[in-house]
Protein backbone atom coordinates (compact mmCIF):
# COMPACT_ATOMS: atom_id res chain seq x y z
CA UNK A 1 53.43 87.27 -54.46
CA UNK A 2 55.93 84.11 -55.21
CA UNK A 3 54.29 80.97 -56.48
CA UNK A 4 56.18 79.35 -53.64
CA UNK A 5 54.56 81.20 -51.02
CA UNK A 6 50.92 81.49 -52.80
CA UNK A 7 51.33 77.39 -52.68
CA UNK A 8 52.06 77.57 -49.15
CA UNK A 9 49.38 79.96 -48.44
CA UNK A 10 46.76 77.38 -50.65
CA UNK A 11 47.86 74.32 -48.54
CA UNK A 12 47.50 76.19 -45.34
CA UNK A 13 43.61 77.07 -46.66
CA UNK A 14 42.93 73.79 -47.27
CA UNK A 15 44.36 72.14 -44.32
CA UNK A 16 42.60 75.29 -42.52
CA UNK A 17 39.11 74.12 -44.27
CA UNK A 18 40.20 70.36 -43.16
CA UNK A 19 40.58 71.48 -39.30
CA UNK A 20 37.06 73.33 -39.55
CA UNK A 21 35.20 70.48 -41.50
CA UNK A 22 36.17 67.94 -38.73
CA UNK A 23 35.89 70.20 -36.05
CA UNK A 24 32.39 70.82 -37.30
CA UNK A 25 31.51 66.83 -37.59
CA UNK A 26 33.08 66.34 -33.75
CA UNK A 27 30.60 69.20 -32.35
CA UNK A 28 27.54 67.69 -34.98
CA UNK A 29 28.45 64.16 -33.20
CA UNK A 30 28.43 65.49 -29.56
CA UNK A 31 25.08 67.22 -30.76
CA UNK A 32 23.43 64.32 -32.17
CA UNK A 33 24.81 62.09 -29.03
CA UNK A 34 23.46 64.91 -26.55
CA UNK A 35 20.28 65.15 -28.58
CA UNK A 36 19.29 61.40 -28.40
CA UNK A 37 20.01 61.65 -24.47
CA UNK A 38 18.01 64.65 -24.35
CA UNK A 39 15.13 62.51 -26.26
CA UNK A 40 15.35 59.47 -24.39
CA UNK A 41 14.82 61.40 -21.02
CA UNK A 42 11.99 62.99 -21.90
CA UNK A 43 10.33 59.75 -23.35
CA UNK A 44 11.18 58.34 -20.31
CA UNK A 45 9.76 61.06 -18.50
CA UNK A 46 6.76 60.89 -20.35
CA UNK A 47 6.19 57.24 -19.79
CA UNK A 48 6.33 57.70 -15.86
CA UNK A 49 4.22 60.66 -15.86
CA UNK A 50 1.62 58.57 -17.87
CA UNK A 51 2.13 55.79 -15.10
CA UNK A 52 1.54 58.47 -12.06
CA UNK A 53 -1.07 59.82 -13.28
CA UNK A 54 -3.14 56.31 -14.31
CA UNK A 55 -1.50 55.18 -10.42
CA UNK A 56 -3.57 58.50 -9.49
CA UNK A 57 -7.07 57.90 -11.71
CA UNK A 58 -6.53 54.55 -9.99
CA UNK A 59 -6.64 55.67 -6.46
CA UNK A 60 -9.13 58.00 -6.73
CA UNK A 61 -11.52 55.45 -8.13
CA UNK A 62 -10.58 53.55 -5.07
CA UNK A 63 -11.46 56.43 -2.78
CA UNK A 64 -14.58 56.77 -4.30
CA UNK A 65 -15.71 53.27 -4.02
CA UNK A 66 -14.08 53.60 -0.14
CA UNK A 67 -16.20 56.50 0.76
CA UNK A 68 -19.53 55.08 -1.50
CA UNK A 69 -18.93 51.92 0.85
CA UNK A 70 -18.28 54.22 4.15
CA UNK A 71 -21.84 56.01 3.50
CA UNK A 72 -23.88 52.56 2.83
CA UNK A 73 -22.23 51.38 6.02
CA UNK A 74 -23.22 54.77 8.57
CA UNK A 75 -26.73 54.18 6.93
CA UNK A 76 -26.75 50.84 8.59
CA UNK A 77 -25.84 52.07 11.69
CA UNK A 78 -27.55 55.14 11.55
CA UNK A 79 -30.69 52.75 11.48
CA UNK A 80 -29.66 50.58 13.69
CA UNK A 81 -29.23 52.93 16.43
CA UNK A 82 -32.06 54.36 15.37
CA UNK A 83 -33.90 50.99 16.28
CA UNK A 84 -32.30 50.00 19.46
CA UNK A 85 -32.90 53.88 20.81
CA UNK A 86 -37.14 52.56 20.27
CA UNK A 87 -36.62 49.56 21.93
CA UNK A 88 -34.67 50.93 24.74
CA UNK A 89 -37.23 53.50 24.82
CA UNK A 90 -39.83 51.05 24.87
CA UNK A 91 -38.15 49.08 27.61
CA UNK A 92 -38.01 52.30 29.70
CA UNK A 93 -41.66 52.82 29.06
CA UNK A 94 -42.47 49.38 29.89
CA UNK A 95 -40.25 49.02 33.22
């Protein structure tokens, strides 16, 4: 092989290993870049699950205290009615 053409043949090697090398740092780039997108979407996906499911402890505590308040209330009126049915009973006895 000529010196001429192994010199060709080195420069086209190293522009060759050039070409790959920044090819290489272009993909790592898009890589990183998709990565921290990738990252950021699942922190924010994190954060709103947290919020849904505090939104969620939240309303249930609510629904407790609703049906806590619902039960104290149809014991009143369970008594209630449970009064005026003796009095109009009385009144029927009494009439």
């Amino acid at each position: 092989m000529s010196e001429e053409r192994f010199d060709r043949l080195e420069k086209m090697l190293e522009q060759l290993i050039q070409m790959v090398g920044h090819n290489n740092a272009v993909r790592m780039d898009k890589l990183e870049t998709r990565m921290d997108n990738l990252e950021s979407k699942v922190d924010s996906g994190f954060q709103q699950l947290t919020s849904m499911v505090t939104l969620l402890s939240d309303k249930v505590d609510n629904i407790k205290k609703t049906l806590s308040r619902h039960a104290n209330m149809l014991d009143v009126l369970a008594t209630r009615t449970t009064h005026q049915e003796a009095e109009i009973q009385g009144l029927k006895r009494g009439a």
